[in-house]
PDB file of N, CA and C in Angstrom:
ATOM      1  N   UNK A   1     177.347 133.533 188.032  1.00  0.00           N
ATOM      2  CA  UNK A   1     176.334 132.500 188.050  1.00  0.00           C
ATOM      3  C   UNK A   1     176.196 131.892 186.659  1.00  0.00           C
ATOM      4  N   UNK A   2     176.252 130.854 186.562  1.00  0.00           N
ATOM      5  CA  UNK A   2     175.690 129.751 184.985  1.00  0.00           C
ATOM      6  C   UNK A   2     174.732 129.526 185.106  1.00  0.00           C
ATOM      7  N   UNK A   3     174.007 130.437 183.901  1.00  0.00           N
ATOM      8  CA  UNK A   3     172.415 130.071 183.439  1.00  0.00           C
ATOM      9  C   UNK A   3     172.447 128.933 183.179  1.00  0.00           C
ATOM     10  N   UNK A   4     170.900 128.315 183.587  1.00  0.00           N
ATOM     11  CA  UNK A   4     170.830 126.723 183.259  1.00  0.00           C
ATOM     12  C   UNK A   4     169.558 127.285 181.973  1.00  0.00           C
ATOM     13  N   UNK A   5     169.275 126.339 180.798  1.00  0.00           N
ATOM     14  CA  UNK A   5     168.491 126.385 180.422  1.00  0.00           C
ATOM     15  C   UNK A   5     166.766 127.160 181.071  1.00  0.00           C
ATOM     16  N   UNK A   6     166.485 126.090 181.716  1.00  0.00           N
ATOM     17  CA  UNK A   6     165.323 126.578 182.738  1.00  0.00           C
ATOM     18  C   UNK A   6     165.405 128.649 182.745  1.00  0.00           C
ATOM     19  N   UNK A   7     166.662 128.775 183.428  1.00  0.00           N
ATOM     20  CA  UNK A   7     166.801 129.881 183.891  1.00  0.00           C
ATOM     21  C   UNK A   7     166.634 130.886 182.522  1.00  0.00           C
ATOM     22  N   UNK A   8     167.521 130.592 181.592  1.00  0.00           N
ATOM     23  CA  UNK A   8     167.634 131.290 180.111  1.00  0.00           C
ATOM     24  C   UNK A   8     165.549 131.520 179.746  1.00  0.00           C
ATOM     25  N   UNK A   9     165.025 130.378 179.620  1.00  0.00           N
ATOM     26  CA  UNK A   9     163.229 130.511 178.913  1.00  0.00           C
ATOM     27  C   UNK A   9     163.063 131.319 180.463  1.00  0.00           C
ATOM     28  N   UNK A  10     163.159 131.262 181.447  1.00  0.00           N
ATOM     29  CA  UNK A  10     162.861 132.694 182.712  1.00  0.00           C
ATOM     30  C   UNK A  10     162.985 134.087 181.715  1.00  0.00           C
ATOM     31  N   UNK A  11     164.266 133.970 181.819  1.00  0.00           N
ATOM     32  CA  UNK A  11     164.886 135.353 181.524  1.00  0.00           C
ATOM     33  C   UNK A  11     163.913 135.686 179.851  1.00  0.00           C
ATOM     34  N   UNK A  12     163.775 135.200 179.309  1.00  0.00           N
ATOM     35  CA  UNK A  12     163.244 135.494 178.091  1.00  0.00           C
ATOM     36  C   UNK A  12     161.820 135.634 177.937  1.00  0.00           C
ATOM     37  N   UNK A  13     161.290 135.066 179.286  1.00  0.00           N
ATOM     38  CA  UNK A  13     159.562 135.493 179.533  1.00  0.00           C
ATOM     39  C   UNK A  13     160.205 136.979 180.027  1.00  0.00           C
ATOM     40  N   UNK A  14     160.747 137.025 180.720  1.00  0.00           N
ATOM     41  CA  UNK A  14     161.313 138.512 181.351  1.00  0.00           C
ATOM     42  C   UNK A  14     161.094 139.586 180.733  1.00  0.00           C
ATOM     43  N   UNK A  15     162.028 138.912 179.540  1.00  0.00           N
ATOM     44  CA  UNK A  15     162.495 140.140 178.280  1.00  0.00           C
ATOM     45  C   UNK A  15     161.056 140.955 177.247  1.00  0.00           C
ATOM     46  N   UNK A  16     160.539 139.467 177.545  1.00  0.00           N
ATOM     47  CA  UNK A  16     158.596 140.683 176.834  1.00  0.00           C
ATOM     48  C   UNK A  16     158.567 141.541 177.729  1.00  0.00           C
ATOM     49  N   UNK A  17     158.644 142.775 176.891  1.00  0.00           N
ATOM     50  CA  UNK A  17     158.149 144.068 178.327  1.00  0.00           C
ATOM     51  C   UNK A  17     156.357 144.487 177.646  1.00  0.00           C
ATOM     52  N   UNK A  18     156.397 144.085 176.503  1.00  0.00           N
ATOM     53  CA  UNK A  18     154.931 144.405 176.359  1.00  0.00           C
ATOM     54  C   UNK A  18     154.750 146.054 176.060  1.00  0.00           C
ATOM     55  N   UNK A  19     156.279 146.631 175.570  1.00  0.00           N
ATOM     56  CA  UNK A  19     156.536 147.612 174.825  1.00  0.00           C
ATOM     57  C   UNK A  19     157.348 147.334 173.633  1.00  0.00           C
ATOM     58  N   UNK A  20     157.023 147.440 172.369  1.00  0.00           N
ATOM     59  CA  UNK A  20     157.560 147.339 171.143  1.00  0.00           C
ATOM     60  C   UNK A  20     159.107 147.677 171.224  1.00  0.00           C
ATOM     61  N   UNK A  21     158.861 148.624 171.482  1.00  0.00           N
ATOM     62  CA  UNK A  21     160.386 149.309 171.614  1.00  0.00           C
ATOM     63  C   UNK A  21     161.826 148.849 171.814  1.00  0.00           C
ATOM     64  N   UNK A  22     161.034 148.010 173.281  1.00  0.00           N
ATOM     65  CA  UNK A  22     161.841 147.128 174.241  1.00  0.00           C
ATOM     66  C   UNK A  22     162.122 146.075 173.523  1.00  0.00           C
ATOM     67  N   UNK A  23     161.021 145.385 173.194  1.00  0.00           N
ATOM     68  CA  UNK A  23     160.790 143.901 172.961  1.00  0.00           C
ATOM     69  C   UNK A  23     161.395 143.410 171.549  1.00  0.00           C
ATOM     70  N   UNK A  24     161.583 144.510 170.677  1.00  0.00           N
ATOM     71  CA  UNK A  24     162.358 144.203 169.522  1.00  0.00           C
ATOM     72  C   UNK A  24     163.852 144.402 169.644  1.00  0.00           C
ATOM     73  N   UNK A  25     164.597 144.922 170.861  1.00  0.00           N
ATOM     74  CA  UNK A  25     165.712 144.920 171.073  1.00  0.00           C
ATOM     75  C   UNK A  25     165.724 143.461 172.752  1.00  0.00           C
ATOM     76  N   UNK A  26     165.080 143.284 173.441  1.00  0.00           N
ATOM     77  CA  UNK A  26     165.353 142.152 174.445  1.00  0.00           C
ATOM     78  C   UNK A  26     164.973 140.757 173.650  1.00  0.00           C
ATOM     79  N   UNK A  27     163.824 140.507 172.585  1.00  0.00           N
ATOM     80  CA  UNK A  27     164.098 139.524 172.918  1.00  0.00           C
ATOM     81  C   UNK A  27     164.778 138.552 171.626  1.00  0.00           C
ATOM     82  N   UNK A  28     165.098 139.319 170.951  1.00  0.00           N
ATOM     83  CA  UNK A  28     166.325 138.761 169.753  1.00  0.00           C
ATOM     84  C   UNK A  28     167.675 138.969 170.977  1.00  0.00           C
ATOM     85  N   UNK A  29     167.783 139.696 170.973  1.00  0.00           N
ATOM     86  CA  UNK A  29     169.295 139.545 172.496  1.00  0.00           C
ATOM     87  C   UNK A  29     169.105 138.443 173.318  1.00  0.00           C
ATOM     88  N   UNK A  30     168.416 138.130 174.173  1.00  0.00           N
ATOM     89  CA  UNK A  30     168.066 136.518 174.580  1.00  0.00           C
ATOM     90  C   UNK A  30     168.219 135.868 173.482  1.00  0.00           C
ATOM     91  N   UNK A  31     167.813 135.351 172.875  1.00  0.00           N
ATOM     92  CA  UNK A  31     167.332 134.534 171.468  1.00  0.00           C
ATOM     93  C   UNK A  31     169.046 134.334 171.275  1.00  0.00           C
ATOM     94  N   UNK A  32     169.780 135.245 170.762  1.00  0.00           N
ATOM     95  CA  UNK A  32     170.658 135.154 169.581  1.00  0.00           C
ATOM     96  C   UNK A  32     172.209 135.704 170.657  1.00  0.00           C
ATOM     97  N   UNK A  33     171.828 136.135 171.865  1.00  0.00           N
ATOM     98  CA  UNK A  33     173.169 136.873 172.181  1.00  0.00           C
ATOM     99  C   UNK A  33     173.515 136.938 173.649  1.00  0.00           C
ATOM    100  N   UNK A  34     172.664 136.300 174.408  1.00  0.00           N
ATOM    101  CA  UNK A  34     173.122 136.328 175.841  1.00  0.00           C
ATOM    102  C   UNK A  34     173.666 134.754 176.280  1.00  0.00           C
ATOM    103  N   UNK A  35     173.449 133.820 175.408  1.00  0.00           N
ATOM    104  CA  UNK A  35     174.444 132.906 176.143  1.00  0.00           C
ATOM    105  C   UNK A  35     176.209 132.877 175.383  1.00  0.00           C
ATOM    106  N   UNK A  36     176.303 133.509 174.504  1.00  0.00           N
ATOM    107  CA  UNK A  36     177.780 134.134 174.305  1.00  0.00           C
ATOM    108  C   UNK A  36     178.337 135.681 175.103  1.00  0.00           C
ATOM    109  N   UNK A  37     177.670 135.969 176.150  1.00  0.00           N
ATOM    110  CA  UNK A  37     177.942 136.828 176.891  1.00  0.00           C
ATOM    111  C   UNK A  37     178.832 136.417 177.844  1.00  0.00           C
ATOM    112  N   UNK A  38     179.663 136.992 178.593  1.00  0.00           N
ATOM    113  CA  UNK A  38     180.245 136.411 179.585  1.00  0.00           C
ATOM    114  C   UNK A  38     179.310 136.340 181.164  1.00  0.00           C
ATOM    115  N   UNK A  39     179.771 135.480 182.230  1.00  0.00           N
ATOM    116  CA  UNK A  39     178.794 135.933 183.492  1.00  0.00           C
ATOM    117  C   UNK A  39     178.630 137.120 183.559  1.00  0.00           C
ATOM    118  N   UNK A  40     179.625 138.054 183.612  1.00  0.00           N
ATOM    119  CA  UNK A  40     179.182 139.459 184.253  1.00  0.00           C
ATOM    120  C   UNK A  40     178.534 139.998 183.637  1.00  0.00           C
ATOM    121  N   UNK A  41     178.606 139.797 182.742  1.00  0.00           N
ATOM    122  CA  UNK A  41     177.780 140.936 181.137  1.00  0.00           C
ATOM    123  C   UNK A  41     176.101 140.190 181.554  1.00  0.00           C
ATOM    124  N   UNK A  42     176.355 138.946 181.636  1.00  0.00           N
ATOM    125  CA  UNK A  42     174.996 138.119 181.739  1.00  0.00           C
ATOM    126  C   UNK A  42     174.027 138.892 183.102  1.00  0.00           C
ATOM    127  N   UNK A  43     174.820 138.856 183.888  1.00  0.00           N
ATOM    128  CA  UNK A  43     173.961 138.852 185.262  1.00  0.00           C
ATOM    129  C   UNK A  43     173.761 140.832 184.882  1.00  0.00           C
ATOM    130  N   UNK A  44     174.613 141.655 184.248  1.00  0.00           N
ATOM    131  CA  UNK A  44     174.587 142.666 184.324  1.00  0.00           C
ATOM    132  C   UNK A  44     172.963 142.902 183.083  1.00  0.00           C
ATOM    133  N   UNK A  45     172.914 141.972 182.569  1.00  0.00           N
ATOM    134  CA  UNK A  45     171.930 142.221 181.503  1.00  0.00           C
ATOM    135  C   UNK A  45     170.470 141.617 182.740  1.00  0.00           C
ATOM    136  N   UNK A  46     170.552 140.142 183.193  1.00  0.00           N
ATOM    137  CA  UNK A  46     169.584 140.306 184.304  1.00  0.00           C
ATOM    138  C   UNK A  46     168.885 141.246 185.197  1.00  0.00           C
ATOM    139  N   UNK A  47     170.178 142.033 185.813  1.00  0.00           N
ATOM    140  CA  UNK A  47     169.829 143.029 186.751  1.00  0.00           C
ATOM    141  C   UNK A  47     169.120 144.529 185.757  1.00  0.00           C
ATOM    142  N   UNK A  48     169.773 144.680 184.664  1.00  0.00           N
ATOM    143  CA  UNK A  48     168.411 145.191 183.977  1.00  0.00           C
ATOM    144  C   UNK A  48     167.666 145.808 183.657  1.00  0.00           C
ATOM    145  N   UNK A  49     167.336 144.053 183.686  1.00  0.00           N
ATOM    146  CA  UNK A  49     165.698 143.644 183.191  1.00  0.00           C
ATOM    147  C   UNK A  49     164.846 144.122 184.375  1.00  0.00           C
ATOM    148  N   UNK A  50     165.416 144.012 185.751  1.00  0.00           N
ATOM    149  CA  UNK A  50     164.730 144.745 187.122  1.00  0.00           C
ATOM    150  C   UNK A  50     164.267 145.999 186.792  1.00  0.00           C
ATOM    151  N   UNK A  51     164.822 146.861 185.900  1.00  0.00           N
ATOM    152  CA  UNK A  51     164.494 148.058 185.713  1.00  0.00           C
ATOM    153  C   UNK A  51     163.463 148.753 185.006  1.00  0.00           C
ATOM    154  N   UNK A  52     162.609 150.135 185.619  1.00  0.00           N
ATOM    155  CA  UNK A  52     161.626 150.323 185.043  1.00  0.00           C
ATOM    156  C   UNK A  52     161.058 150.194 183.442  1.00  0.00           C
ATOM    157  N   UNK A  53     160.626 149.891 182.705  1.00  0.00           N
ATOM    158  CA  UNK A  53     160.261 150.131 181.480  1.00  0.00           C
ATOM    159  C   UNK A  53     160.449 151.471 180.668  1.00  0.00           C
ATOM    160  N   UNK A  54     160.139 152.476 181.518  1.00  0.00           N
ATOM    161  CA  UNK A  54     159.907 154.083 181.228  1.00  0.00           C
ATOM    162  C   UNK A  54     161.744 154.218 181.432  1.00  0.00           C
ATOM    163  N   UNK A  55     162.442 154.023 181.756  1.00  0.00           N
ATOM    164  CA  UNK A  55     163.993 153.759 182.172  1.00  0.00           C
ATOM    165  C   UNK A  55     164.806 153.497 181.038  1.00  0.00           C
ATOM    166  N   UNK A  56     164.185 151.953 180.756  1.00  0.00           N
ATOM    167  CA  UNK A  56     165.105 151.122 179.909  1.00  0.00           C
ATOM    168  C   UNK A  56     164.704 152.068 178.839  1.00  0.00           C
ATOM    169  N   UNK A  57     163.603 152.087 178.386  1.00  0.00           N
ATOM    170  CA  UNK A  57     163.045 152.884 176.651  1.00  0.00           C
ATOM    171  C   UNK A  57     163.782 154.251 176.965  1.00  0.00           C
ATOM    172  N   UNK A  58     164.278 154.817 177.889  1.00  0.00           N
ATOM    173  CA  UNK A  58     165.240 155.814 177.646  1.00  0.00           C
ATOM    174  C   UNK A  58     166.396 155.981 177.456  1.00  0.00           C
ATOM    175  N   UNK A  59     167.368 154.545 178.183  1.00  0.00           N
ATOM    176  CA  UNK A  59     168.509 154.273 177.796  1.00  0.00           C
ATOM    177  C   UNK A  59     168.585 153.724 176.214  1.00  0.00           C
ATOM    178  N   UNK A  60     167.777 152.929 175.982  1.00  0.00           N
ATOM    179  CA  UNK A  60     167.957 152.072 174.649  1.00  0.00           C
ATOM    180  C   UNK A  60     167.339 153.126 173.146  1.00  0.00           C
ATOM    181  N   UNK A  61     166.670 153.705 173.835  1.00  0.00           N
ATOM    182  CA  UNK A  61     166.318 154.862 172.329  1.00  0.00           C
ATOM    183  C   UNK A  61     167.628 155.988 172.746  1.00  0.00           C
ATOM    184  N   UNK A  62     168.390 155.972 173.443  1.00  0.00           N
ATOM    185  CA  UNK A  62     169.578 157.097 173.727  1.00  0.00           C
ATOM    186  C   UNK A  62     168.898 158.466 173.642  1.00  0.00           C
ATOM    187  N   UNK A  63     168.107 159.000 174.471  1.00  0.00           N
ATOM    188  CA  UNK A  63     167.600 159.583 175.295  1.00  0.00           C
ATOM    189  C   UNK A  63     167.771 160.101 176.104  1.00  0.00           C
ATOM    190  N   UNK A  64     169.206 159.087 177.063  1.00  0.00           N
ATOM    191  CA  UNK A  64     169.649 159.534 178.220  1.00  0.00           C
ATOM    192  C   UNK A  64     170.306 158.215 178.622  1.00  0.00           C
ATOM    193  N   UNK A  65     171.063 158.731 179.681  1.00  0.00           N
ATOM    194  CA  UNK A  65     172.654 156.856 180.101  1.00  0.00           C
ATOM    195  C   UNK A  65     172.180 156.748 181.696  1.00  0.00           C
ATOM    196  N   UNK A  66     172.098 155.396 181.798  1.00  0.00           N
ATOM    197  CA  UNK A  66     171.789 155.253 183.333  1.00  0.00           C
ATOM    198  C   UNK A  66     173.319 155.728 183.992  1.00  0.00           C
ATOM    199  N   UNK A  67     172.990 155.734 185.227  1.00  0.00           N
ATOM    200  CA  UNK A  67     173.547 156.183 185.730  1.00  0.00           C
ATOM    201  C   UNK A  67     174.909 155.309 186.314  1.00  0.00           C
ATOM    202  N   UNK A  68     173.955 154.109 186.447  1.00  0.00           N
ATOM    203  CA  UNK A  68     174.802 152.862 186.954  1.00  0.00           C
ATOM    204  C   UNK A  68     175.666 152.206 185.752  1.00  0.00           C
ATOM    205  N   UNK A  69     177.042 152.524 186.244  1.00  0.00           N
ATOM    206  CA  UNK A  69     177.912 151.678 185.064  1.00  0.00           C
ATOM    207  C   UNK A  69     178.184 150.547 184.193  1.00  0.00           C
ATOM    208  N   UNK A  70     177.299 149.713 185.528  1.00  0.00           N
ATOM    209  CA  UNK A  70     177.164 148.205 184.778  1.00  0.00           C
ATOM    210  C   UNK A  70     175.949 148.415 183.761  1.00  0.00           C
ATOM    211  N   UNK A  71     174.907 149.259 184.269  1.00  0.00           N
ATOM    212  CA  UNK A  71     173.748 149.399 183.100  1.00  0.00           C
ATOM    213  C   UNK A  71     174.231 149.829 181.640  1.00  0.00           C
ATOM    214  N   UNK A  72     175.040 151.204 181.963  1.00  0.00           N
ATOM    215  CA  UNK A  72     175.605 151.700 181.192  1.00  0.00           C
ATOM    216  C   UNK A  72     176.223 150.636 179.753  1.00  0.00           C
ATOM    217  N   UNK A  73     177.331 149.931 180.769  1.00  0.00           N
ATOM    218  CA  UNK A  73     177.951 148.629 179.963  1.00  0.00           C
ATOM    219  C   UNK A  73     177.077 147.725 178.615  1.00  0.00           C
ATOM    220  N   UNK A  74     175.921 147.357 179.970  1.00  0.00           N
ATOM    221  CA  UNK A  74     175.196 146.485 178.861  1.00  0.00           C
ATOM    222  C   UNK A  74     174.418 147.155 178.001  1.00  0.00           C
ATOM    223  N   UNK A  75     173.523 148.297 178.150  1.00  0.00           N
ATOM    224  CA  UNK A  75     173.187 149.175 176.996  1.00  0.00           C
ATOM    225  C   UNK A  75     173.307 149.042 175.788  1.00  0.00           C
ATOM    226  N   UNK A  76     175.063 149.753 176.391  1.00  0.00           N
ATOM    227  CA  UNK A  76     176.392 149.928 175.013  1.00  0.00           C
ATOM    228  C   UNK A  76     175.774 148.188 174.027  1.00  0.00           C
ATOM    229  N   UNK A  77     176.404 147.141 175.116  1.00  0.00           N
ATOM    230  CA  UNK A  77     176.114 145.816 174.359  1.00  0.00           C
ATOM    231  C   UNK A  77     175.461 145.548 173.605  1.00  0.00           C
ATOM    232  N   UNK A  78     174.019 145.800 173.927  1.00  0.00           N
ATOM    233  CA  UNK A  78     172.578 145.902 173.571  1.00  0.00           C
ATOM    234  C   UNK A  78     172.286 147.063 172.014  1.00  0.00           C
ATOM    235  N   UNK A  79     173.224 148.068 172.415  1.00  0.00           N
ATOM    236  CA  UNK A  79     172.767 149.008 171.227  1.00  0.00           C
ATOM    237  C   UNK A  79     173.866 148.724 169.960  1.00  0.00           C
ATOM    238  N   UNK A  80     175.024 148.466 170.321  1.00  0.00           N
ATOM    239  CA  UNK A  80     176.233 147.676 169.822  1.00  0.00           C
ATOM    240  C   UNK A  80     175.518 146.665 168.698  1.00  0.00           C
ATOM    241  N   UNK A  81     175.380 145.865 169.091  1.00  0.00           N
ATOM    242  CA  UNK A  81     174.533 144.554 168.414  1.00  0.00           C
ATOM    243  C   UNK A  81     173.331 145.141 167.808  1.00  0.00           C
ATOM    244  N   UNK A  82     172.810 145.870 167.517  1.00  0.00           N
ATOM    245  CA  UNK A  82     171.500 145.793 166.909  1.00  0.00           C
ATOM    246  C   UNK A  82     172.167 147.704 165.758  1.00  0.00           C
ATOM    247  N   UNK A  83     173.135 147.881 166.362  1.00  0.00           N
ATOM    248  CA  UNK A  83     173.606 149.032 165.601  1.00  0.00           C
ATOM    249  C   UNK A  83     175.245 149.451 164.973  1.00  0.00           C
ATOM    250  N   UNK A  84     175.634 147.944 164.737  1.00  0.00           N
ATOM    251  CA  UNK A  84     177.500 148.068 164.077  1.00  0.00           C
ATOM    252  C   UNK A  84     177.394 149.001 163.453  1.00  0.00           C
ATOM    253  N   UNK A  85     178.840 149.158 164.058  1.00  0.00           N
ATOM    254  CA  UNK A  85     179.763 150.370 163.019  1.00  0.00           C
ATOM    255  C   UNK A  85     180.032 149.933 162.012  1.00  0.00           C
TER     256      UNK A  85
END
């Protein structure tokens, strides 16, 4: 799917989770890094955002790996970017 603008300011009201934690890793990633994503990576970062709060703050503080591979994927992306080697 091709984000349209419209859709991108969606996704980025999305990305406030209204946990610090979260919100200093989602919404510089919107901002600065999801429209150089490819679709799949994109929609894989959408689908998510569906996911509990108590979830994500466990994948993204590495805590623990979802289970689902595509989550897995974007994580990596997500923690990648905010943590180069």
């Amino acid at each position: 799917m091709k984000y349209t603008e419209d859709d991108i300011r969606r996704l980025s009201w999305q990305s406030r989770r209204g946990m610090l934690e979260l919100d200093v890793l989602f919404v510089p990633f919107m901002e600065e890094a999801f429209r150089d994503l490819s679709e799949d990576d994109q929609e894989r970062f959408v689908n998510l955002l569906a996911e509990e709060d108590q979830d994500l703050f466990v994948w993204l503080m590495q805590r623990g790996e979802p289970h689902d591979e595509n989550h897995k994927r974007i994580v990596k992306i997500i923690l990648d970017r905010v943590q180069p080697d």
